[in-house]
PDB file of N, CA and C in Angstrom:
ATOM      1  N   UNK A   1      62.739 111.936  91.522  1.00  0.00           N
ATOM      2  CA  UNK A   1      61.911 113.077  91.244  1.00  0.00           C
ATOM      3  C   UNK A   1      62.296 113.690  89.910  1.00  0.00           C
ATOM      4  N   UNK A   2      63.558 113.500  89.379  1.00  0.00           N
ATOM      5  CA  UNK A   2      63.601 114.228  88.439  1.00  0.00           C
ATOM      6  C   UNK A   2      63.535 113.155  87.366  1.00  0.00           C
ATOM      7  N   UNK A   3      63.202 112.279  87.588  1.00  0.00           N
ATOM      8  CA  UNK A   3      63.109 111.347  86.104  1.00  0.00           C
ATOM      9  C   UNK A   3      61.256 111.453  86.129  1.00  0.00           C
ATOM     10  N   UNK A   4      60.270 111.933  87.128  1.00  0.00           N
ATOM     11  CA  UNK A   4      59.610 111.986  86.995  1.00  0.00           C
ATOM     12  C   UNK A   4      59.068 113.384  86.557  1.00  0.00           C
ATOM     13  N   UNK A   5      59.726 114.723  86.479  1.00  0.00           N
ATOM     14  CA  UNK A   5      59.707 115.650  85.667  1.00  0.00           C
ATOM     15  C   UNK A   5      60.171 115.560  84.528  1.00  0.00           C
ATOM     16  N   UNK A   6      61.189 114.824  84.467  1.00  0.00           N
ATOM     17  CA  UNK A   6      61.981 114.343  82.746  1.00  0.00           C
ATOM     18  C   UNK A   6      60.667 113.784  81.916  1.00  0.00           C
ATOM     19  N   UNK A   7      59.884 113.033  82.305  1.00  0.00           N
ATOM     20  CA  UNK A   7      59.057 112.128  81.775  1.00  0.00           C
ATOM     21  C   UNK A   7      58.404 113.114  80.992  1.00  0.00           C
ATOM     22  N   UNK A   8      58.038 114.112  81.717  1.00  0.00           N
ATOM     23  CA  UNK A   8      56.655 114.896  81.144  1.00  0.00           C
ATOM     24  C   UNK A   8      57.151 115.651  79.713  1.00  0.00           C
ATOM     25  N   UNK A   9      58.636 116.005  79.995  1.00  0.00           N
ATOM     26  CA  UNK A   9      58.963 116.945  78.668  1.00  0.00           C
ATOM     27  C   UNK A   9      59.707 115.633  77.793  1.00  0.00           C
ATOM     28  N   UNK A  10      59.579 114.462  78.051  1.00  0.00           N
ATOM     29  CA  UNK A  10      60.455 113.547  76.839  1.00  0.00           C
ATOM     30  C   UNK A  10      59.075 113.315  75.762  1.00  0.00           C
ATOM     31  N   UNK A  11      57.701 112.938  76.326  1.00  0.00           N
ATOM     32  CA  UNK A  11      56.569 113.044  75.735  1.00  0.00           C
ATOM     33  C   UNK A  11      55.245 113.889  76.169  1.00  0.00           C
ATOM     34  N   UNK A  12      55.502 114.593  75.966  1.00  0.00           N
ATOM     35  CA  UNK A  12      54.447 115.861  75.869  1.00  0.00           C
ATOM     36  C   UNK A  12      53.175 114.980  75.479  1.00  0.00           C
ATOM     37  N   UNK A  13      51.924 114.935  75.834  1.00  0.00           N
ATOM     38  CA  UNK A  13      50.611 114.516  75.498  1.00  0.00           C
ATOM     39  C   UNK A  13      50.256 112.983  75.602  1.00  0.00           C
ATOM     40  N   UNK A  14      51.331 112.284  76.020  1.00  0.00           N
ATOM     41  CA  UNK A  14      51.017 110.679  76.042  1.00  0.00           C
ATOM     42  C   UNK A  14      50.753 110.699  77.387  1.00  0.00           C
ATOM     43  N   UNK A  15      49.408 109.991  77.397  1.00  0.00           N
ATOM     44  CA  UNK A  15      48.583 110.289  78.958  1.00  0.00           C
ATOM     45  C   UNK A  15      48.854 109.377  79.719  1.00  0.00           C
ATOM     46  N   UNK A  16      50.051 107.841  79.224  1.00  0.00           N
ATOM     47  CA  UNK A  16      50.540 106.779  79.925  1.00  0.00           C
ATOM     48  C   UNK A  16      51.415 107.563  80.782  1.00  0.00           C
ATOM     49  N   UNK A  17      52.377 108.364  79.877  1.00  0.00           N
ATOM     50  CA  UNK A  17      53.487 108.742  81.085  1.00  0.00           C
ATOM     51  C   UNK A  17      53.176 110.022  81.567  1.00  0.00           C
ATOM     52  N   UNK A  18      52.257 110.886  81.450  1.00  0.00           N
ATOM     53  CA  UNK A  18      52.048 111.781  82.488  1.00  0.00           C
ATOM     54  C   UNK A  18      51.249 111.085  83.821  1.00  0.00           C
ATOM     55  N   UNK A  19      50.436 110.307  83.687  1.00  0.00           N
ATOM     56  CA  UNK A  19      50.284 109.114  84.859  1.00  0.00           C
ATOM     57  C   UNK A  19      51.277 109.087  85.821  1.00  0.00           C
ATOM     58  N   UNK A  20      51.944 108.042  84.757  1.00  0.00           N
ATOM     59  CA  UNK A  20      53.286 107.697  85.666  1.00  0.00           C
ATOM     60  C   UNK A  20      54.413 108.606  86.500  1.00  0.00           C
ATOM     61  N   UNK A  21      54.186 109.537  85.531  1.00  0.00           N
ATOM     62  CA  UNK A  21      55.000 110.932  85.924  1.00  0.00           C
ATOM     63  C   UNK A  21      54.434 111.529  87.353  1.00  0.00           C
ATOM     64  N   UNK A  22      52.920 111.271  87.372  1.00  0.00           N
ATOM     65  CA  UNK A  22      52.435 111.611  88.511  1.00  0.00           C
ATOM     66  C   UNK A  22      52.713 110.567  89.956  1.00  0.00           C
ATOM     67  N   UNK A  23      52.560 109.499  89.370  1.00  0.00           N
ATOM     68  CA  UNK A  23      52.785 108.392  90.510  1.00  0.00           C
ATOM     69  C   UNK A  23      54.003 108.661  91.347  1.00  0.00           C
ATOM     70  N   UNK A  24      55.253 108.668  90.205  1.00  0.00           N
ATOM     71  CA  UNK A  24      56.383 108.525  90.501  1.00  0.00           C
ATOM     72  C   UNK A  24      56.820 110.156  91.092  1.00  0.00           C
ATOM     73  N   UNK A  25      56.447 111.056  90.671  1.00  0.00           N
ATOM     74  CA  UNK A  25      56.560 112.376  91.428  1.00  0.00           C
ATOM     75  C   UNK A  25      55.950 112.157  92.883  1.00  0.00           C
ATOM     76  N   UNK A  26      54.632 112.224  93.237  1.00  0.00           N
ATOM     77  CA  UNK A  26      53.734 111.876  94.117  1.00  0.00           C
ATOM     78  C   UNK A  26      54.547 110.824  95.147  1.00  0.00           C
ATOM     79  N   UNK A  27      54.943 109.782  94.852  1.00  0.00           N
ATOM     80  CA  UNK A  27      55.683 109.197  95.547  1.00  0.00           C
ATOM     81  C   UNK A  27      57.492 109.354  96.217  1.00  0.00           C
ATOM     82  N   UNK A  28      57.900 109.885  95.491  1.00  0.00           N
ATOM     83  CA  UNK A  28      59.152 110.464  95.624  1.00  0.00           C
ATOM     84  C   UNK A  28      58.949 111.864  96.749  1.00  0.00           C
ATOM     85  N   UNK A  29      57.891 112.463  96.421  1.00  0.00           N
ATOM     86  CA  UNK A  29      57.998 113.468  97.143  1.00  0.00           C
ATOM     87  C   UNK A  29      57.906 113.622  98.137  1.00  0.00           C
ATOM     88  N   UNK A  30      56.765 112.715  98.487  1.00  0.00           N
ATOM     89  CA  UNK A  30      56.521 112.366 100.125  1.00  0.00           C
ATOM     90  C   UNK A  30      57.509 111.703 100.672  1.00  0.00           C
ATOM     91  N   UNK A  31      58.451 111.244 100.491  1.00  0.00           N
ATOM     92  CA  UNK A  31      59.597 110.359 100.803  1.00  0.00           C
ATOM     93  C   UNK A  31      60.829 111.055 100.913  1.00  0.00           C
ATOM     94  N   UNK A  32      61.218 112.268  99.847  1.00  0.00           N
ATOM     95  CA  UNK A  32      61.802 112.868 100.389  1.00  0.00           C
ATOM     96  C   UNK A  32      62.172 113.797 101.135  1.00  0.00           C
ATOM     97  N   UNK A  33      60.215 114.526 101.002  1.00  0.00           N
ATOM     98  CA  UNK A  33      59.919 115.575 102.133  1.00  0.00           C
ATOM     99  C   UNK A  33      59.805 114.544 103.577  1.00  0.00           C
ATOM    100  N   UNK A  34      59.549 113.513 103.929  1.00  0.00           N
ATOM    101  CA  UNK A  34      59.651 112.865 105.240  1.00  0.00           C
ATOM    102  C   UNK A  34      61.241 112.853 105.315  1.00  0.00           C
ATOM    103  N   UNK A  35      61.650 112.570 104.681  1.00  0.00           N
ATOM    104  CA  UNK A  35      63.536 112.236 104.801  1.00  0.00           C
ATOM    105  C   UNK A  35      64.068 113.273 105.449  1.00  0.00           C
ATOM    106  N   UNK A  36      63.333 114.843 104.700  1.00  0.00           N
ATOM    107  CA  UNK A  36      64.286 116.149 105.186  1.00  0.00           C
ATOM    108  C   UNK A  36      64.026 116.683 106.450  1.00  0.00           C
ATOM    109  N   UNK A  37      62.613 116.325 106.443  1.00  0.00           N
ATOM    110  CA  UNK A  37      61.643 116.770 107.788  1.00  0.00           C
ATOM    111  C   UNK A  37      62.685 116.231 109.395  1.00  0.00           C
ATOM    112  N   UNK A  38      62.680 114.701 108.893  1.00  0.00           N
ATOM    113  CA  UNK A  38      63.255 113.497 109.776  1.00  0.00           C
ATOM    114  C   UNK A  38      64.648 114.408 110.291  1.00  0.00           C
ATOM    115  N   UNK A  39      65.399 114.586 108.872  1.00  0.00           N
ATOM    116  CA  UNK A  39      67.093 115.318 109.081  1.00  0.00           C
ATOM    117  C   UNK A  39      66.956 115.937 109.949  1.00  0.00           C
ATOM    118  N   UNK A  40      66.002 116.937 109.566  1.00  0.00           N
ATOM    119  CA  UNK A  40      66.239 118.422 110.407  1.00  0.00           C
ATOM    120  C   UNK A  40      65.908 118.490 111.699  1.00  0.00           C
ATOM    121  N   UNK A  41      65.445 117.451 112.570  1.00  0.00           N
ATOM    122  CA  UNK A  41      65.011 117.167 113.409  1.00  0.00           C
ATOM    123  C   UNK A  41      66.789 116.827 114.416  1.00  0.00           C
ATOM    124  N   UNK A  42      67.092 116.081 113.700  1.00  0.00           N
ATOM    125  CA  UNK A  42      68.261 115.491 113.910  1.00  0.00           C
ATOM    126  C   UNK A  42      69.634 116.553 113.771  1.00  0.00           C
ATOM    127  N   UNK A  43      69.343 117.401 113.049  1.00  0.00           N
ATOM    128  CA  UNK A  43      70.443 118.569 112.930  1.00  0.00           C
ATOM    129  C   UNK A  43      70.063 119.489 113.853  1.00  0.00           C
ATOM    130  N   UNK A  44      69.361 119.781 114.326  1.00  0.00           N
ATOM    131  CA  UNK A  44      68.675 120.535 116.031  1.00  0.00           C
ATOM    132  C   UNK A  44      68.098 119.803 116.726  1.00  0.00           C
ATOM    133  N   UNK A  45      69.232 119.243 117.296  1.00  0.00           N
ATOM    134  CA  UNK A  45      68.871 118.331 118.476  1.00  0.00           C
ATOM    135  C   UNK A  45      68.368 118.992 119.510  1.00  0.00           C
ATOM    136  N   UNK A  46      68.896 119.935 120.186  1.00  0.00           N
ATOM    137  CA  UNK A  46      68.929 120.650 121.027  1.00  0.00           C
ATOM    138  C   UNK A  46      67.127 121.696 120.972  1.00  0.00           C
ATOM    139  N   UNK A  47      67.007 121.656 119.784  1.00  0.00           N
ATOM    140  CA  UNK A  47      65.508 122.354 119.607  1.00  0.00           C
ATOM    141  C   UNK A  47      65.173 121.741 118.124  1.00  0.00           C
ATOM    142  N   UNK A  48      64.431 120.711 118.422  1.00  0.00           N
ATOM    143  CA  UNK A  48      63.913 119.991 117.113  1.00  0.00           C
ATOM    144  C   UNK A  48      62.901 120.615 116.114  1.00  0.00           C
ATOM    145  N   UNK A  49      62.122 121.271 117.357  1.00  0.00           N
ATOM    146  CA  UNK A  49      60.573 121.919 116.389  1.00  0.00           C
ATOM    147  C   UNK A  49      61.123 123.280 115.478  1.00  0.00           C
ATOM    148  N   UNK A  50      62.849 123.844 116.261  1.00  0.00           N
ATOM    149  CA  UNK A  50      62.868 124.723 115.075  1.00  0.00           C
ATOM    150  C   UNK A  50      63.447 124.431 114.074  1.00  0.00           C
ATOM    151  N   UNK A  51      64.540 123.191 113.846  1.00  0.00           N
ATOM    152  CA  UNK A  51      64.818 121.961 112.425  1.00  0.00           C
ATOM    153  C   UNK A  51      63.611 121.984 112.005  1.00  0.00           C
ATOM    154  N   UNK A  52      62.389 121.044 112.351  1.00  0.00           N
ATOM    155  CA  UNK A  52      61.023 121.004 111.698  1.00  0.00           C
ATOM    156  C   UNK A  52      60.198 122.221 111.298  1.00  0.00           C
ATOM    157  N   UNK A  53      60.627 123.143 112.033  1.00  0.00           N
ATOM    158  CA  UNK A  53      59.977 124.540 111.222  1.00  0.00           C
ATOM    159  C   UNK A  53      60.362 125.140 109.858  1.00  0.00           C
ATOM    160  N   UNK A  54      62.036 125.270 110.366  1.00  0.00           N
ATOM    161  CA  UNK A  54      62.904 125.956 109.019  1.00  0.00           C
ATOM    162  C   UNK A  54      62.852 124.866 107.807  1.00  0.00           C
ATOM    163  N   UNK A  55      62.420 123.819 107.948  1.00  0.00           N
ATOM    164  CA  UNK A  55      62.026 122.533 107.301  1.00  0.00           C
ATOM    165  C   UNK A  55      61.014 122.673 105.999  1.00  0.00           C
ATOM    166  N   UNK A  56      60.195 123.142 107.020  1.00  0.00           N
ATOM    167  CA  UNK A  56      58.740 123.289 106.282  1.00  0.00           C
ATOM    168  C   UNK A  56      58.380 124.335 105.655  1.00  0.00           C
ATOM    169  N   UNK A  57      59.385 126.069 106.551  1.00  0.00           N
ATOM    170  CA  UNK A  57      59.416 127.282 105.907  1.00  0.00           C
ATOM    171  C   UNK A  57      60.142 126.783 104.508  1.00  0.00           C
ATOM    172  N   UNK A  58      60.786 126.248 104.443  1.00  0.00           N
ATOM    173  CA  UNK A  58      61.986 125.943 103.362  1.00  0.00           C
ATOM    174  C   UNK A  58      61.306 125.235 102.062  1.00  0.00           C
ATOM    175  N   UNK A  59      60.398 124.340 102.265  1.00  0.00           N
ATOM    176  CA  UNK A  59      59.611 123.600 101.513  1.00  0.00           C
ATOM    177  C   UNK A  59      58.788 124.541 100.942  1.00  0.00           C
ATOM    178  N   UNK A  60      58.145 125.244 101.343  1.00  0.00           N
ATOM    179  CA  UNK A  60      57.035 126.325 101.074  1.00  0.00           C
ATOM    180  C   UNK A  60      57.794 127.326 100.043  1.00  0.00           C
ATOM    181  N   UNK A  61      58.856 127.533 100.834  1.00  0.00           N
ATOM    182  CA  UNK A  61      59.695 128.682 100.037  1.00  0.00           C
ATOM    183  C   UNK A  61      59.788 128.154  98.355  1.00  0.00           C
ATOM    184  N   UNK A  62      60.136 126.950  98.647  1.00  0.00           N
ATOM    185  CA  UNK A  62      60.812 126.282  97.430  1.00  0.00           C
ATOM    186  C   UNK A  62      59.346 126.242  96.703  1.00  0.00           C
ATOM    187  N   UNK A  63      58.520 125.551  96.751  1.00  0.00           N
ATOM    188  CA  UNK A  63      57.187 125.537  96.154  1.00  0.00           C
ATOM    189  C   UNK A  63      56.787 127.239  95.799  1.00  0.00           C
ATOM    190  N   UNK A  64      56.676 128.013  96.298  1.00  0.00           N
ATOM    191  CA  UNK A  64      56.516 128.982  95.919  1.00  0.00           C
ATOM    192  C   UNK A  64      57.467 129.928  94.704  1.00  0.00           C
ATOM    193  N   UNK A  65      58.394 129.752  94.766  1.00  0.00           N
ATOM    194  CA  UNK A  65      59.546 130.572  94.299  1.00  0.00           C
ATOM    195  C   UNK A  65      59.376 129.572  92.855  1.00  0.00           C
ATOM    196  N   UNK A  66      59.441 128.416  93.125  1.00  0.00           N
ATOM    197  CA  UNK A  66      59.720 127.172  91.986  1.00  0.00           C
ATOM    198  C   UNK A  66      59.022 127.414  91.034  1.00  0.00           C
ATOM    199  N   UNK A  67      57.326 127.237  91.474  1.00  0.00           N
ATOM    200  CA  UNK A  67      56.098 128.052  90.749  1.00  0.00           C
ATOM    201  C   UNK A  67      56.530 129.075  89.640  1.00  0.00           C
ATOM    202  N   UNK A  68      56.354 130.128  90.655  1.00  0.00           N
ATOM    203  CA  UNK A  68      57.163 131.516  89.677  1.00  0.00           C
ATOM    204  C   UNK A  68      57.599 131.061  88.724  1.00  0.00           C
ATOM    205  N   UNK A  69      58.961 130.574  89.072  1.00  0.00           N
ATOM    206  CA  UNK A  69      60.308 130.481  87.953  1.00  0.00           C
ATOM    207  C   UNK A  69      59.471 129.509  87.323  1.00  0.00           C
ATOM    208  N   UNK A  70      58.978 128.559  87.340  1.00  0.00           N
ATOM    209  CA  UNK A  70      58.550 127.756  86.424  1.00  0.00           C
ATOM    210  C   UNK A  70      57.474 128.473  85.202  1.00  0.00           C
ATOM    211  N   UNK A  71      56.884 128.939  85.745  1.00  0.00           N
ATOM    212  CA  UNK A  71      55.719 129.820  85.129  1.00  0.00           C
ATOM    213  C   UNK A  71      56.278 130.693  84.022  1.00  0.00           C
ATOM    214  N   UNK A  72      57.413 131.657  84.804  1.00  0.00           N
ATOM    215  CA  UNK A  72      57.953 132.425  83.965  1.00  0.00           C
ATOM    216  C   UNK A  72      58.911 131.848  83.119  1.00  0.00           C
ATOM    217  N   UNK A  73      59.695 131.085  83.106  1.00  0.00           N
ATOM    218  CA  UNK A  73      60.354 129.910  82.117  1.00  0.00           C
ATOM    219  C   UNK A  73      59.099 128.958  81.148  1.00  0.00           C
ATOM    220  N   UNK A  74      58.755 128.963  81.256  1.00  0.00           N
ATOM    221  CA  UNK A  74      57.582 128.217  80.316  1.00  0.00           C
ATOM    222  C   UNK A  74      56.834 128.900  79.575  1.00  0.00           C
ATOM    223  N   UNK A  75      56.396 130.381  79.848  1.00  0.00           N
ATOM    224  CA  UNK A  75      56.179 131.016  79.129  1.00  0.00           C
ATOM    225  C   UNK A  75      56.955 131.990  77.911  1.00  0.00           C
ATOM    226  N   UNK A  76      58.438 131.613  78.158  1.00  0.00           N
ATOM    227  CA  UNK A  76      59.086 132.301  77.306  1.00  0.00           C
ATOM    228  C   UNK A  76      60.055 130.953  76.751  1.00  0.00           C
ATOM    229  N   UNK A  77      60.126 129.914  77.428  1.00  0.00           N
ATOM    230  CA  UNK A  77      60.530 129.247  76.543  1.00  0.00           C
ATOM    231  C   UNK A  77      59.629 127.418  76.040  1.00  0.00           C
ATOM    232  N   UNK A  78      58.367 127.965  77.148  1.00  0.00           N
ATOM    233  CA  UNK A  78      57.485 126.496  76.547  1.00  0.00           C
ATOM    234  C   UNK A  78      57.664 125.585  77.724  1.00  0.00           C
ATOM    235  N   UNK A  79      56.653 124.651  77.600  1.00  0.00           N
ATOM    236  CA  UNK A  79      57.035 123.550  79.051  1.00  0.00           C
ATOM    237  C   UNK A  79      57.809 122.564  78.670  1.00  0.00           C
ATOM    238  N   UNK A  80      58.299 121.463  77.529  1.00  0.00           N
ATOM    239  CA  UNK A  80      59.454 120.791  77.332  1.00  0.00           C
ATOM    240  C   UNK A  80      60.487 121.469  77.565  1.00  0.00           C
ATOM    241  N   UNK A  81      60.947 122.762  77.285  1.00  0.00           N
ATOM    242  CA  UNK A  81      62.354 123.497  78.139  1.00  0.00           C
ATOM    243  C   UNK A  81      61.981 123.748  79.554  1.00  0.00           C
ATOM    244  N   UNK A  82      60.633 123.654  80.456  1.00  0.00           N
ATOM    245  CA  UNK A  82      60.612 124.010  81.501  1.00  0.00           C
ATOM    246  C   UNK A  82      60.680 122.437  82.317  1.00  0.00           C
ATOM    247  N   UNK A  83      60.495 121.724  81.638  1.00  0.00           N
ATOM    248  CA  UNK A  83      60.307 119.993  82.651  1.00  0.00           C
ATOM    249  C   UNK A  83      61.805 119.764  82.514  1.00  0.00           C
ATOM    250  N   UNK A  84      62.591 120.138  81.380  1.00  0.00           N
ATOM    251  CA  UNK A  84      64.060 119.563  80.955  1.00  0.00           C
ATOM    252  C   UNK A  84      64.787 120.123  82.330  1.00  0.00           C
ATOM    253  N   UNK A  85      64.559 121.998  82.246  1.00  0.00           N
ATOM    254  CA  UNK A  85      65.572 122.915  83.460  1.00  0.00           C
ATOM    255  C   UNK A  85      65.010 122.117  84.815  1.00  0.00           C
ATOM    256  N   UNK A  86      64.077 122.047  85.275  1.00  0.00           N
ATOM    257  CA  UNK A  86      63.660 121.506  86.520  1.00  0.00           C
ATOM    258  C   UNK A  86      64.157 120.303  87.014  1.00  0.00           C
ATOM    259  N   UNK A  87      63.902 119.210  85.622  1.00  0.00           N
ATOM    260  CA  UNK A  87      64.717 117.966  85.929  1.00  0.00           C
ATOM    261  C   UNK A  87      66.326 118.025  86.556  1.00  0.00           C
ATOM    262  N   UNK A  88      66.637 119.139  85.417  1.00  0.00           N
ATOM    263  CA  UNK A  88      68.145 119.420  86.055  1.00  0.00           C
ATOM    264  C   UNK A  88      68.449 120.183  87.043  1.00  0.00           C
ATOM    265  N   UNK A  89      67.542 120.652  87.519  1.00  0.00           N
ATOM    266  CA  UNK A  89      67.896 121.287  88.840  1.00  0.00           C
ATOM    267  C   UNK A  89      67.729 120.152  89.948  1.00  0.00           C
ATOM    268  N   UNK A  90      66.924 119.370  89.711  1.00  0.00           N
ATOM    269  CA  UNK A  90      66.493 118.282  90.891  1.00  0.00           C
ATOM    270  C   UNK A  90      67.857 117.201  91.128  1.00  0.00           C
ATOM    271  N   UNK A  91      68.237 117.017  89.561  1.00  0.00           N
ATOM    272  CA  UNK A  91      69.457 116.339  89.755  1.00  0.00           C
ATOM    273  C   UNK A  91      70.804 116.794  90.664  1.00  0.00           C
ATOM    274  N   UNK A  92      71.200 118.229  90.075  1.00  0.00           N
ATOM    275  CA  UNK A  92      72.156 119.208  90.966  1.00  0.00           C
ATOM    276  C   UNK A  92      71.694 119.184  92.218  1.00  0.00           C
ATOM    277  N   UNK A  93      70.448 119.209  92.866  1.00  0.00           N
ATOM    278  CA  UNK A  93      70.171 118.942  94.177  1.00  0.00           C
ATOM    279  C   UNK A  93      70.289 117.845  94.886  1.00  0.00           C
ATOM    280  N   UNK A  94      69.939 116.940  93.527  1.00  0.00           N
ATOM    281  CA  UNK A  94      70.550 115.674  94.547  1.00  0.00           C
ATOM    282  C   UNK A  94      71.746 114.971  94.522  1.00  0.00           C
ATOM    283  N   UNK A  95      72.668 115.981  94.123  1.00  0.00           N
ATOM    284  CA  UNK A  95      73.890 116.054  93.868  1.00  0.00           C
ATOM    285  C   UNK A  95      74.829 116.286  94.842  1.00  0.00           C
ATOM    286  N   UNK A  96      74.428 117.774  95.976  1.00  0.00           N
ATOM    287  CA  UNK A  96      74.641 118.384  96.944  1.00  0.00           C
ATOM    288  C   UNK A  96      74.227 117.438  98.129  1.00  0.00           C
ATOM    289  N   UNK A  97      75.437 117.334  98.923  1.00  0.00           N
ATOM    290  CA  UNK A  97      75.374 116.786 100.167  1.00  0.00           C
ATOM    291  C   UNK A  97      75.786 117.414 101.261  1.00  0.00           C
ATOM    292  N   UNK A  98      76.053 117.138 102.777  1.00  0.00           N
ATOM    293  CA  UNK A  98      76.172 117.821 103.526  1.00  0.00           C
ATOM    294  C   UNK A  98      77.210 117.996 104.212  1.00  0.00           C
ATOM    295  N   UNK A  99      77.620 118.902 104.618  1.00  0.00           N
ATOM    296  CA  UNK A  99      78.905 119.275 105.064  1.00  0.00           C
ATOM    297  C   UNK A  99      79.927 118.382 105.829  1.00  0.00           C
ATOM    298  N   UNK A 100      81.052 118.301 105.565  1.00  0.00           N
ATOM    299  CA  UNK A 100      81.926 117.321 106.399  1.00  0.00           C
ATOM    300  C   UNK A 100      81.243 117.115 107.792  1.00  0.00           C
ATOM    301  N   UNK A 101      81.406 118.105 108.607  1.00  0.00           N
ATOM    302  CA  UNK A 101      81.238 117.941 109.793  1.00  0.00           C
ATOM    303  C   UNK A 101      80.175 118.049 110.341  1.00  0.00           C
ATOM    304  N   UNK A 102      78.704 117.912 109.243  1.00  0.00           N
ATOM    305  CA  UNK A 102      77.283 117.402 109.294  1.00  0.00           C
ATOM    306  C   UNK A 102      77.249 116.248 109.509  1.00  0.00           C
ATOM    307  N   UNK A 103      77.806 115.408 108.338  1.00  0.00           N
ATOM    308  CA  UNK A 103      78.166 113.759 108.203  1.00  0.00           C
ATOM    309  C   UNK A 103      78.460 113.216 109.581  1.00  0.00           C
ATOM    310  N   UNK A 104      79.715 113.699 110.015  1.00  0.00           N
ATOM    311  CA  UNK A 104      80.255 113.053 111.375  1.00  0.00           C
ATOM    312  C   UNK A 104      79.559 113.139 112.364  1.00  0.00           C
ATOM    313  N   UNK A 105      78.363 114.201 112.361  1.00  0.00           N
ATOM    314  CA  UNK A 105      77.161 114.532 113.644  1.00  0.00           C
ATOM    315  C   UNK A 105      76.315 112.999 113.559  1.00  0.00           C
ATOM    316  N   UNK A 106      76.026 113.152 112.346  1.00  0.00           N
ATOM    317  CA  UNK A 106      74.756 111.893 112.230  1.00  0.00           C
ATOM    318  C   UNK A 106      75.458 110.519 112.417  1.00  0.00           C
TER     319      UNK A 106
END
């Protein structure tokens, strides 16, 4: 996901890789929103639909809030500094893993 936000701010206006940028976003996303959906299911065993809720509240949250900040970062510093920060936030996220004694559950 984040090489597919990288894409957009390495060439600004080349309509090959905003394509691709889309494919490869588009595809990543659904894959990793099924991945987290799947987790959280699995991290409330005991009550799955509320893993799959706080799941989806969480997704929303993030889409919403992301928006914003994106919006307001792009307007004060342009969208090649706003695809660059995002990329790097996606990376730091997928950086973060889950707690020792998450690991040993699954």
């Amino acid at each position: 996901m984040a090489a597919a936000i990288g894409l957009l701010g390495t060439a600004p206006g080349v309509q090959l890789w905003a394509y691709s940028s889309a494919a490869l976003f588009g595809s990543t996303y659904i894959m990793l929103t099924g991945i987290i959906l799947v987790w959280s299911v699995s991290v409330y065993r005991e009550r799955p639909s509320a893993g799959l809720g706080a799941a989806f509240l969480l997704i929303a949250l993030g889409q919403v809030f992301g928006a914003l900040a994106a919006g307001a970062l792009a307007g004060a510093a342009g969208l090649v500094v706003t695809f660059w920060t995002f990329a790097a936030v996606a990376v730091a996220a997928a950086l973060i893993g889950p707690r020792a004694e998450q690991r040993s559950a699954l």
